[in-house]
N, C-alpha and C. Protein backbone atom coordinates (compact mmCIF):
# COMPACT_ATOMS: atom_id res chain seq x y z
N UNK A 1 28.27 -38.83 0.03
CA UNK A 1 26.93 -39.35 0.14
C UNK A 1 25.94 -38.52 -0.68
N UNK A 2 25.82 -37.44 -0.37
CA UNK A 2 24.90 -36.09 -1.15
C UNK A 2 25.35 -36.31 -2.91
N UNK A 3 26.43 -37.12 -3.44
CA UNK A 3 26.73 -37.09 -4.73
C UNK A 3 25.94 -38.15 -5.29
N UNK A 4 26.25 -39.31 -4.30
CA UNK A 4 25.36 -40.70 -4.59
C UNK A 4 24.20 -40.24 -4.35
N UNK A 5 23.67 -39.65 -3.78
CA UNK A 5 22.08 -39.27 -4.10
C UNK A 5 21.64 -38.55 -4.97
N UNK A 6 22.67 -37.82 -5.72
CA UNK A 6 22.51 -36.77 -6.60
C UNK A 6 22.84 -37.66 -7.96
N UNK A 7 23.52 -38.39 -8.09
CA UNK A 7 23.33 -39.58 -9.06
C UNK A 7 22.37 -40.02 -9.43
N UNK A 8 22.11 -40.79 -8.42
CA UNK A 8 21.06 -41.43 -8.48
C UNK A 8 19.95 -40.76 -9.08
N UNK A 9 19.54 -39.83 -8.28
CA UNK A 9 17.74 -39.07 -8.79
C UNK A 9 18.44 -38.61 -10.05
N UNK A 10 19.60 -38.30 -10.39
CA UNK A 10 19.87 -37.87 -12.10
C UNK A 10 19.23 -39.08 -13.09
N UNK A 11 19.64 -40.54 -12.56
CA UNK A 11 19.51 -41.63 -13.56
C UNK A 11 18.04 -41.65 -13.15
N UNK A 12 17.63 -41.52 -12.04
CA UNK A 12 16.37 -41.64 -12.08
C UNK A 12 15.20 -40.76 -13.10
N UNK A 13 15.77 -39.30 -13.49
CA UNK A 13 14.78 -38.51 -14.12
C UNK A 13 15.17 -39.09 -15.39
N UNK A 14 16.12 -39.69 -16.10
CA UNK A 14 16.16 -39.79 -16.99
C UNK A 14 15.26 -41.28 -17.51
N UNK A 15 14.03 -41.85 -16.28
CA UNK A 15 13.48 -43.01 -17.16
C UNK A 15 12.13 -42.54 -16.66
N UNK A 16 11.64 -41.19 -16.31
CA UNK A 16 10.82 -40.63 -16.01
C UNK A 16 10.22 -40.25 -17.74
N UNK A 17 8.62 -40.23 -17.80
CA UNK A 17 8.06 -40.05 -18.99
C UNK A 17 8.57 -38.33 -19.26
N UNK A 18 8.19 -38.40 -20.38
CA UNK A 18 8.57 -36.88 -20.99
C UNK A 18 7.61 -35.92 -19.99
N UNK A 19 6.56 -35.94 -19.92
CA UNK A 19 5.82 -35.04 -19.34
C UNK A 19 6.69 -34.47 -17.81
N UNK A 20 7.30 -35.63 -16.97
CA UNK A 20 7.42 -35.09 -15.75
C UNK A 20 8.65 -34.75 -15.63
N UNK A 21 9.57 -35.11 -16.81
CA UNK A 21 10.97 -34.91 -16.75
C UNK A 21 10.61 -33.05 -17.10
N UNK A 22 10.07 -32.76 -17.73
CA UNK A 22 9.26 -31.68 -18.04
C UNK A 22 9.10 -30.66 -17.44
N UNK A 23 8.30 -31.24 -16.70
CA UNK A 23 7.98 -30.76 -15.13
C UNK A 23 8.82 -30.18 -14.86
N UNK A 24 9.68 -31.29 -14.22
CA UNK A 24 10.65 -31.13 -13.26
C UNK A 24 11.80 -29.93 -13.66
N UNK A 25 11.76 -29.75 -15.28
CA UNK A 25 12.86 -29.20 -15.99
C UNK A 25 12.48 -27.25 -15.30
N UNK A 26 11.05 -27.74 -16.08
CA UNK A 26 10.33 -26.37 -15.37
C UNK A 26 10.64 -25.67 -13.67
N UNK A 27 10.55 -26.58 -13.07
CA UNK A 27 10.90 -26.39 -11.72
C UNK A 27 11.95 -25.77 -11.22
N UNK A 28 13.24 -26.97 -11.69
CA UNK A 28 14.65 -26.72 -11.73
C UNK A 28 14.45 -25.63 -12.70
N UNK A 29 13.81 -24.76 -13.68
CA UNK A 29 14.17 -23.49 -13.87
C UNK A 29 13.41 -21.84 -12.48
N UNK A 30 12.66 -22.54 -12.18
CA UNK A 30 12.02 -21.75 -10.65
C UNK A 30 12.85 -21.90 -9.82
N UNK A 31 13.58 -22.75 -9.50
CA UNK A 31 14.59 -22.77 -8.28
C UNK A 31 15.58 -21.98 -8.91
N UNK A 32 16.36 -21.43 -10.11
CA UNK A 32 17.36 -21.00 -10.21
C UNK A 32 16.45 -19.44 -10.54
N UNK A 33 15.58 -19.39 -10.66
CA UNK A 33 14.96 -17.67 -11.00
C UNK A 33 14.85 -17.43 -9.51
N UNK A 34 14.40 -18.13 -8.68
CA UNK A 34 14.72 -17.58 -7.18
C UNK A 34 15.97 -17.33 -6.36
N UNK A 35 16.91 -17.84 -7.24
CA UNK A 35 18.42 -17.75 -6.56
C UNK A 35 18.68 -16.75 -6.91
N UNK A 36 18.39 -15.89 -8.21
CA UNK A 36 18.91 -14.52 -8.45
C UNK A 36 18.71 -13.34 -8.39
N UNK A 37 17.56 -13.08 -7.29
CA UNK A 37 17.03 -12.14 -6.57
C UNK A 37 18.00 -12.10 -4.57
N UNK A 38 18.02 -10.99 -5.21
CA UNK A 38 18.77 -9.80 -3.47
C UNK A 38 17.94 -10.15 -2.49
N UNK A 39 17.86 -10.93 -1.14
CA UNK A 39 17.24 -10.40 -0.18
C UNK A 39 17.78 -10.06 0.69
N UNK A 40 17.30 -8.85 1.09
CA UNK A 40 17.66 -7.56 2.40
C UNK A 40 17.52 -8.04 3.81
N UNK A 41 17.98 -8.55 4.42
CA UNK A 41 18.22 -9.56 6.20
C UNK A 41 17.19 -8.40 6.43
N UNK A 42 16.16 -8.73 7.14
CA UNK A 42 15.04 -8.80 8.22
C UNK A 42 15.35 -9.14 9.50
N UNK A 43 15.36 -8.29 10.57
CA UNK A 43 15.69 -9.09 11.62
C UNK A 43 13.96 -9.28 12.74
N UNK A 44 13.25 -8.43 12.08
CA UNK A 44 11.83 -8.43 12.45
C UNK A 44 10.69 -9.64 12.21
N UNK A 45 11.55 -10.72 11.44
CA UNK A 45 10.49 -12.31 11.40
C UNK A 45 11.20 -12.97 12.02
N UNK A 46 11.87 -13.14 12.62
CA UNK A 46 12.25 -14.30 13.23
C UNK A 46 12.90 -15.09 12.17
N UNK A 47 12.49 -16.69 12.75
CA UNK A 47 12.70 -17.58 11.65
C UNK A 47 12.04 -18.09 10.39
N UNK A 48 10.93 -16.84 10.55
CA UNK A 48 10.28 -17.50 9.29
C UNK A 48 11.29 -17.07 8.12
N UNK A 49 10.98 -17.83 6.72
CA UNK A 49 12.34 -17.46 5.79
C UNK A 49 12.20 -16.11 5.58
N UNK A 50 13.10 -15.81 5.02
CA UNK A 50 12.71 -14.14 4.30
C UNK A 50 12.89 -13.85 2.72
N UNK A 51 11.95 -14.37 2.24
CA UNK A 51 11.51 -14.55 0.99
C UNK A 51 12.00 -12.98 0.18
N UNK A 52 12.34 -13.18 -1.29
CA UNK A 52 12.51 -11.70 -2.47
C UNK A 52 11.16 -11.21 -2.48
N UNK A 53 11.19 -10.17 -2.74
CA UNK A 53 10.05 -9.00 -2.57
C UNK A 53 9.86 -9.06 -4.76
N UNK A 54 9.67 -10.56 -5.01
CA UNK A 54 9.05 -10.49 -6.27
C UNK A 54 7.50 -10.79 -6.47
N UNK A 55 6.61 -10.41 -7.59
CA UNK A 55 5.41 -10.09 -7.97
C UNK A 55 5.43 -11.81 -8.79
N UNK A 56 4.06 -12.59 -8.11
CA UNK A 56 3.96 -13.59 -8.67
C UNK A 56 3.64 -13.65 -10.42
N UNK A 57 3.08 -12.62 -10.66
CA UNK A 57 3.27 -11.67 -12.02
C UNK A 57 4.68 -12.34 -12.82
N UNK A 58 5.79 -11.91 -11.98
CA UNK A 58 7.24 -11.76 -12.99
C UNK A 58 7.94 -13.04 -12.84
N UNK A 59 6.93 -14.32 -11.97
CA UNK A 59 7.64 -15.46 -11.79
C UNK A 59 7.20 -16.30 -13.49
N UNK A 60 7.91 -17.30 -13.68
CA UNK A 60 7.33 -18.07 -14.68
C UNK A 60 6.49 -18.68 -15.05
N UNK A 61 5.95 -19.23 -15.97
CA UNK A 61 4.46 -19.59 -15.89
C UNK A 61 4.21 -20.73 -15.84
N UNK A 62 5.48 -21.96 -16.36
CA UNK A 62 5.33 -23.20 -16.19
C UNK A 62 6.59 -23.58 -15.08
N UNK A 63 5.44 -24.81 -14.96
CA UNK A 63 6.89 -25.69 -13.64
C UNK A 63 5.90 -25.04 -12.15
N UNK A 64 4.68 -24.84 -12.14
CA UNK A 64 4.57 -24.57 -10.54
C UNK A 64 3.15 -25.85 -10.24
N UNK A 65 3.07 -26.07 -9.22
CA UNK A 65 1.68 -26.79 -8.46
C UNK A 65 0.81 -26.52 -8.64
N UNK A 66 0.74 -25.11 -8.39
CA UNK A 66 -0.38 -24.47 -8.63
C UNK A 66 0.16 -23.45 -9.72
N UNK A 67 -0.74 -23.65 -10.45
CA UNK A 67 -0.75 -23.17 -11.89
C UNK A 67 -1.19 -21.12 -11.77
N UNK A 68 -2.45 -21.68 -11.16
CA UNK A 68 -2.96 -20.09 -11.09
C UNK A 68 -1.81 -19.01 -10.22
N UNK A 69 -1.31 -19.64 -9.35
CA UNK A 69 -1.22 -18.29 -8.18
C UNK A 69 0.40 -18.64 -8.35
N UNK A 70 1.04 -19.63 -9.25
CA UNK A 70 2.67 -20.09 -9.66
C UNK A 70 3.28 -20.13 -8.30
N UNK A 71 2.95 -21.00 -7.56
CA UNK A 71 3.32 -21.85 -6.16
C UNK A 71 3.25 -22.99 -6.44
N UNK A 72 4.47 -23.25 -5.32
CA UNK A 72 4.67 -25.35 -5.55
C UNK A 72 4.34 -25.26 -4.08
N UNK A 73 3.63 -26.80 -4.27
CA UNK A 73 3.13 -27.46 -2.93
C UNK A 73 3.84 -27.16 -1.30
N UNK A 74 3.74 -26.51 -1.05
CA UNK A 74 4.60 -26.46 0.88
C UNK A 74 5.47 -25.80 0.36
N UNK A 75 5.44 -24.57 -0.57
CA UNK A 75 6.12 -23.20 -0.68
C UNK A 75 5.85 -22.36 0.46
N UNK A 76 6.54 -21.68 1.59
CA UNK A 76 6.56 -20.63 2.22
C UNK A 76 5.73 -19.53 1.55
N UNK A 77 4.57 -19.08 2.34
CA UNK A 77 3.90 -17.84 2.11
C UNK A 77 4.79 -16.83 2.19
N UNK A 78 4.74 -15.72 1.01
CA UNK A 78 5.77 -14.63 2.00
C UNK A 78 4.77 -13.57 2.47
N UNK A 79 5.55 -13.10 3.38
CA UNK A 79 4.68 -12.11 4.81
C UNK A 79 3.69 -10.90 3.80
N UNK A 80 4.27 -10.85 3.30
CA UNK A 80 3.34 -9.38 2.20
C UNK A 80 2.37 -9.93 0.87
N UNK A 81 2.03 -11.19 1.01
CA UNK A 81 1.42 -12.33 0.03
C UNK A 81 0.39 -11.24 -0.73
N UNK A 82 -0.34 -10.52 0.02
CA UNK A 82 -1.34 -10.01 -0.94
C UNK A 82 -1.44 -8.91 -1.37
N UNK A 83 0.14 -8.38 -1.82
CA UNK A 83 0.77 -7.33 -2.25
C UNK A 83 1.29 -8.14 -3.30
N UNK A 84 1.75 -8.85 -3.48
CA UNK A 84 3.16 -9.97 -4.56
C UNK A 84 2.02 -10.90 -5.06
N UNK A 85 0.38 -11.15 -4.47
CA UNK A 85 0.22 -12.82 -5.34
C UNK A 85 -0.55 -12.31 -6.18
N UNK A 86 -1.14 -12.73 -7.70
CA UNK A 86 -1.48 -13.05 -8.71
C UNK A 86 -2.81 -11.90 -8.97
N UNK A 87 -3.28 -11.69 -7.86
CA UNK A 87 -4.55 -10.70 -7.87
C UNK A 87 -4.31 -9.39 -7.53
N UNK A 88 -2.93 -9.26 -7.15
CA UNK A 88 -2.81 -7.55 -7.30
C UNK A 88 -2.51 -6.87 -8.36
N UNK A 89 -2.54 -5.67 -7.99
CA UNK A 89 -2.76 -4.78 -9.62
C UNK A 89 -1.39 -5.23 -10.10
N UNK A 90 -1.77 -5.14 -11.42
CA UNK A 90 -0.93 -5.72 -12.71
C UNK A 90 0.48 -4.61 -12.48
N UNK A 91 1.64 -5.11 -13.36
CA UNK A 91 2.87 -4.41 -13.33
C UNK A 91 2.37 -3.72 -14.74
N UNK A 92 3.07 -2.67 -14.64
CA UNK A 92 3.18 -2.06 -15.99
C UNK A 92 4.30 -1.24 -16.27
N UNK A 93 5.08 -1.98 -17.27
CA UNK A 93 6.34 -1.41 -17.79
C UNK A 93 5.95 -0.51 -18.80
N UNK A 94 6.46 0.59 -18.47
CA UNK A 94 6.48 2.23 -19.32
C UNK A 94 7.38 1.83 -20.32
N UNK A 95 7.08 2.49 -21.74
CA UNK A 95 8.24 2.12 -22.55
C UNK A 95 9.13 3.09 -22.25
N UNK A 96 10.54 2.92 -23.23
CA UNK A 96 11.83 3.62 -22.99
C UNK A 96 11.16 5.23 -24.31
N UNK A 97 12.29 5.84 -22.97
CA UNK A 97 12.24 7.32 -23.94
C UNK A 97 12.66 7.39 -25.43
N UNK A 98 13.30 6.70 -25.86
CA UNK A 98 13.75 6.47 -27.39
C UNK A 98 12.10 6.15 -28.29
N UNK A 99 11.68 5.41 -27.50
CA UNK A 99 10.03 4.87 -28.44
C UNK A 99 8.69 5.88 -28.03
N UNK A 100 9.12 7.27 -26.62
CA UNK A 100 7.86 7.18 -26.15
C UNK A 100 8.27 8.67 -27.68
N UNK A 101 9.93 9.05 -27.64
CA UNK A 101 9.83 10.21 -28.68
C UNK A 101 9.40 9.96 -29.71
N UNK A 102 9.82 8.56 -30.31
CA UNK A 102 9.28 8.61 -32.10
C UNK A 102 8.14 8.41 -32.00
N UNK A 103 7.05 8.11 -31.30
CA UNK A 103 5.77 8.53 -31.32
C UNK A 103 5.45 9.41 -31.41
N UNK A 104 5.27 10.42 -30.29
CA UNK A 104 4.81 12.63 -30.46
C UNK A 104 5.97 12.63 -31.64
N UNK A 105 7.03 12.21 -32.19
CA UNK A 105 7.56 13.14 -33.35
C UNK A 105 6.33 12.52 -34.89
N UNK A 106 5.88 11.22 -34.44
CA UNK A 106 5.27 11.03 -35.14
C UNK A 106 3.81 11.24 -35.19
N UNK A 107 3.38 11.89 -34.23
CA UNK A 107 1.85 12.62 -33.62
C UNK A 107 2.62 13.84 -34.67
N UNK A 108 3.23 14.37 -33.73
CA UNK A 108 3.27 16.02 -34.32
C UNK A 108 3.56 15.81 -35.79
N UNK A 109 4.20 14.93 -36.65
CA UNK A 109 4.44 15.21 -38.18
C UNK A 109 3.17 14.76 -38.49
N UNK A 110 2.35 14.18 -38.38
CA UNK A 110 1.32 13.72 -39.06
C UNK A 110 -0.09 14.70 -38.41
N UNK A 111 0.36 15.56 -37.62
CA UNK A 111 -1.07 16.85 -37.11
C UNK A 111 -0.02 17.85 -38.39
N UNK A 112 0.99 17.80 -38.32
CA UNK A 112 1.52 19.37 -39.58
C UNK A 112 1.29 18.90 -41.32
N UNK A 113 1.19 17.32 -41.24
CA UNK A 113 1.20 17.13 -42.46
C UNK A 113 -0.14 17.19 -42.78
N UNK A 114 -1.31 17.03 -42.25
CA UNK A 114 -2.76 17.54 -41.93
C UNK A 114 -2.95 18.96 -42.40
N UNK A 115 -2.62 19.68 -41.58
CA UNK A 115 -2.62 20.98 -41.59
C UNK A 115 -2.11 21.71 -42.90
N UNK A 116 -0.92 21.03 -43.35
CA UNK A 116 -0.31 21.80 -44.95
C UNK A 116 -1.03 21.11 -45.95
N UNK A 117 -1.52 20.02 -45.73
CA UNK A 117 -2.50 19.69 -46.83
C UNK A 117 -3.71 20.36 -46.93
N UNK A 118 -4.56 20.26 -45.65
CA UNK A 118 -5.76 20.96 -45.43
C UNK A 118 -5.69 22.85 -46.12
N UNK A 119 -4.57 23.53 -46.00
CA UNK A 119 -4.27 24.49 -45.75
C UNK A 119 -3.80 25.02 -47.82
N UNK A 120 -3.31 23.94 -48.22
CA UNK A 120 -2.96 23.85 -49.76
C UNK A 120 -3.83 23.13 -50.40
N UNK A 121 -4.82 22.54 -49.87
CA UNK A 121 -6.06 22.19 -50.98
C UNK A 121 -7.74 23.00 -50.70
N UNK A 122 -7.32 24.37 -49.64
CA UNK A 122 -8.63 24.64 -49.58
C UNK A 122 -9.45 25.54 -50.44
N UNK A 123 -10.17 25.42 -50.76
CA UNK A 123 -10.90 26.35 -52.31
C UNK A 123 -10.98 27.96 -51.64
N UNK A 124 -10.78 28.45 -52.84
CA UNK A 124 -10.84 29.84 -52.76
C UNK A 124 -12.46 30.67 -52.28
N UNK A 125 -12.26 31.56 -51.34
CA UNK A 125 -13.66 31.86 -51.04
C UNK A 125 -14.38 32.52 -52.32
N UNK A 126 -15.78 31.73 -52.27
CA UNK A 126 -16.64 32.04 -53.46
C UNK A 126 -16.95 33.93 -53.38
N UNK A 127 -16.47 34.15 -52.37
CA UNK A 127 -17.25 36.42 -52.37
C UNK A 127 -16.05 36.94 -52.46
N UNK A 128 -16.02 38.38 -52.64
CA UNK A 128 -15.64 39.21 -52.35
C UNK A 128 -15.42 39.86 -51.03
N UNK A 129 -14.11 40.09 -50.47
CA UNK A 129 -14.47 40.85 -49.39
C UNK A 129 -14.82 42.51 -49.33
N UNK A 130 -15.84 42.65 -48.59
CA UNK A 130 -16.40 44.04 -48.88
C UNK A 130 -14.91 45.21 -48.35
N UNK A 131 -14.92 46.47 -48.69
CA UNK A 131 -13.71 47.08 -48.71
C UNK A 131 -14.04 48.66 -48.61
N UNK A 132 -14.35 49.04 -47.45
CA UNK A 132 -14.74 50.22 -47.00
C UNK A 132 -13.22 51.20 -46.70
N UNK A 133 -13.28 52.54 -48.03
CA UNK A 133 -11.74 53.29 -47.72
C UNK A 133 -11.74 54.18 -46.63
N UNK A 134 -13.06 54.60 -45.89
CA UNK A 134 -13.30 55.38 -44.90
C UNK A 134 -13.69 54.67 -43.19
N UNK A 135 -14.01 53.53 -43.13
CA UNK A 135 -13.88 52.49 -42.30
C UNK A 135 -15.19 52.38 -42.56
N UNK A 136 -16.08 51.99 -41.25
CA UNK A 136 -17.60 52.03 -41.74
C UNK A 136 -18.04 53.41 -40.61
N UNK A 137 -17.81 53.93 -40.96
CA UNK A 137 -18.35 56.09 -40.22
C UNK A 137 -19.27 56.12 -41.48
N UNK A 138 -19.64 55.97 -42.85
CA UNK A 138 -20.69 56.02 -43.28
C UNK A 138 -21.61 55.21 -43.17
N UNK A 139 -21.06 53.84 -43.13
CA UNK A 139 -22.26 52.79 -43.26
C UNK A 139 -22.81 52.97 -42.21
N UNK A 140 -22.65 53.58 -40.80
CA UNK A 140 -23.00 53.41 -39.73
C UNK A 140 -23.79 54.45 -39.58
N UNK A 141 -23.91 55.37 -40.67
CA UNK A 141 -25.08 57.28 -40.08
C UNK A 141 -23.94 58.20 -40.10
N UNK A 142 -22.85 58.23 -39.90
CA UNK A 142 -21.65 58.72 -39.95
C UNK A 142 -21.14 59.69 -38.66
N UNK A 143 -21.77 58.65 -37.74
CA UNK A 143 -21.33 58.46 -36.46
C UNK A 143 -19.92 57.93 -36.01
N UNK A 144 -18.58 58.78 -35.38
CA UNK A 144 -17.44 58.62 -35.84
C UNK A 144 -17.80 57.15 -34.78
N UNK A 145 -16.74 56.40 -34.54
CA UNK A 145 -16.85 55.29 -33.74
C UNK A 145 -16.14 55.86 -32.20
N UNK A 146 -16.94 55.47 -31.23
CA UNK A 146 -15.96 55.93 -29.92
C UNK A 146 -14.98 55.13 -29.53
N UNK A 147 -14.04 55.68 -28.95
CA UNK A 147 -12.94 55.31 -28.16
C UNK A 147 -13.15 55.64 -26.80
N UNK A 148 -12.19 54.86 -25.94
CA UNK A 148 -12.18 55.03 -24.43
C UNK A 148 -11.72 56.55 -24.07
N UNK A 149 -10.62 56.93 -24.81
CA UNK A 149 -10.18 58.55 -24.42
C UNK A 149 -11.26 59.21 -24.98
N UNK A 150 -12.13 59.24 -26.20
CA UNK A 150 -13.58 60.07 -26.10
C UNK A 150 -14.60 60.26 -24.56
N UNK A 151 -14.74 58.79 -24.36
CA UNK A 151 -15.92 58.76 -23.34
C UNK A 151 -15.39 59.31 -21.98
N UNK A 152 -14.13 59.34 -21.74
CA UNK A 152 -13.32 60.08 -20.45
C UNK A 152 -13.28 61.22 -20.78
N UNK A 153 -12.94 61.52 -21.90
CA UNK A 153 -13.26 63.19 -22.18
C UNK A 153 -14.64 63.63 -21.81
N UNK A 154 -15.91 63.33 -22.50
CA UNK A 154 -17.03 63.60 -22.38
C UNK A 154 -17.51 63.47 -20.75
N UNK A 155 -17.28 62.29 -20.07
CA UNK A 155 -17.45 62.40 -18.69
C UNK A 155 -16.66 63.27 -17.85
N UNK A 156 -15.64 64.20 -18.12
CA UNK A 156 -14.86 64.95 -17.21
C UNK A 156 -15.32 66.29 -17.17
N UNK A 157 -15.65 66.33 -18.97
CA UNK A 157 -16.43 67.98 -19.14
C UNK A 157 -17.55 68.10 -18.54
């Protein structure tokens, strides 16, 4: 019996306009993205169903009733709805370690290739540096310069 009915609505979608055969194609791909999610037995709802713990986010975008929130008409709410529906914070997939390295390898070569350029095109300073063979004890009155073991000396005597 279930075959003859399953016949049937087959010949039937096939004199259905393009748009709803469409539809429907969309749909029949939502019913099989929900078959391939794990759910973990609950024994704490009762009989309400016990819906996959997926993010209306990662469901598909065509084939639902409602377009915005990707629910079909007299879909089961699931119990944690405003954790999973359409207005909670966004998912965000981190990229893989292979892409997050060739980036910083490509930060860091392009801060060194900076640096050896900056470093090999900079002009020579226009002065002289001044060049004292006695340190500066003359320029200064020829006052030797103190040190810490001077001033402990002087304070002990």
């Amino acid at each position: 019996m279930n075959r003859i009915v399953a016949i049937r609505a087959a010949s039937q979608i096939t004199r259905l306009p393009a748009s709803v055969s469409r539809q429907f194609a969309a749909s029949a791909l939502a019913a099989k993205y929900k078959k391939q999610h794990y759910v973990d037995p609950d024994p704490q709802i009762g009989d309400y169903p016990n819906l996959p713990q997926i993010k209306s986010e990662e469901r598909p975008q065509l084939g639902w009733w409602d377009r915005q929130n990707r629910r079909n008409f007299g879909e089961p709410i699931h119990e944690q709805d405003e954790v999973l529906n359409m207005r909670s914070p966004s998912l965000y997939r981190s990229p893989g370690w292979k892409q997050v390295s060739r980036l910083w390898a490509g930060v860091v070569i392009t801060i060194g290739t900076v640096y050896y350029l900056i470093g090999k095109t900079r002009a020579e300073r226009p002065y002289m540096r001044a060049y004292y063979p006695n340190g500066l004890k003359e320029e200064l009155g020829g006052v030797p310069t103190r040190t810490m073991a001077d001033a402990i000396k002087e304070a002990s005597a």
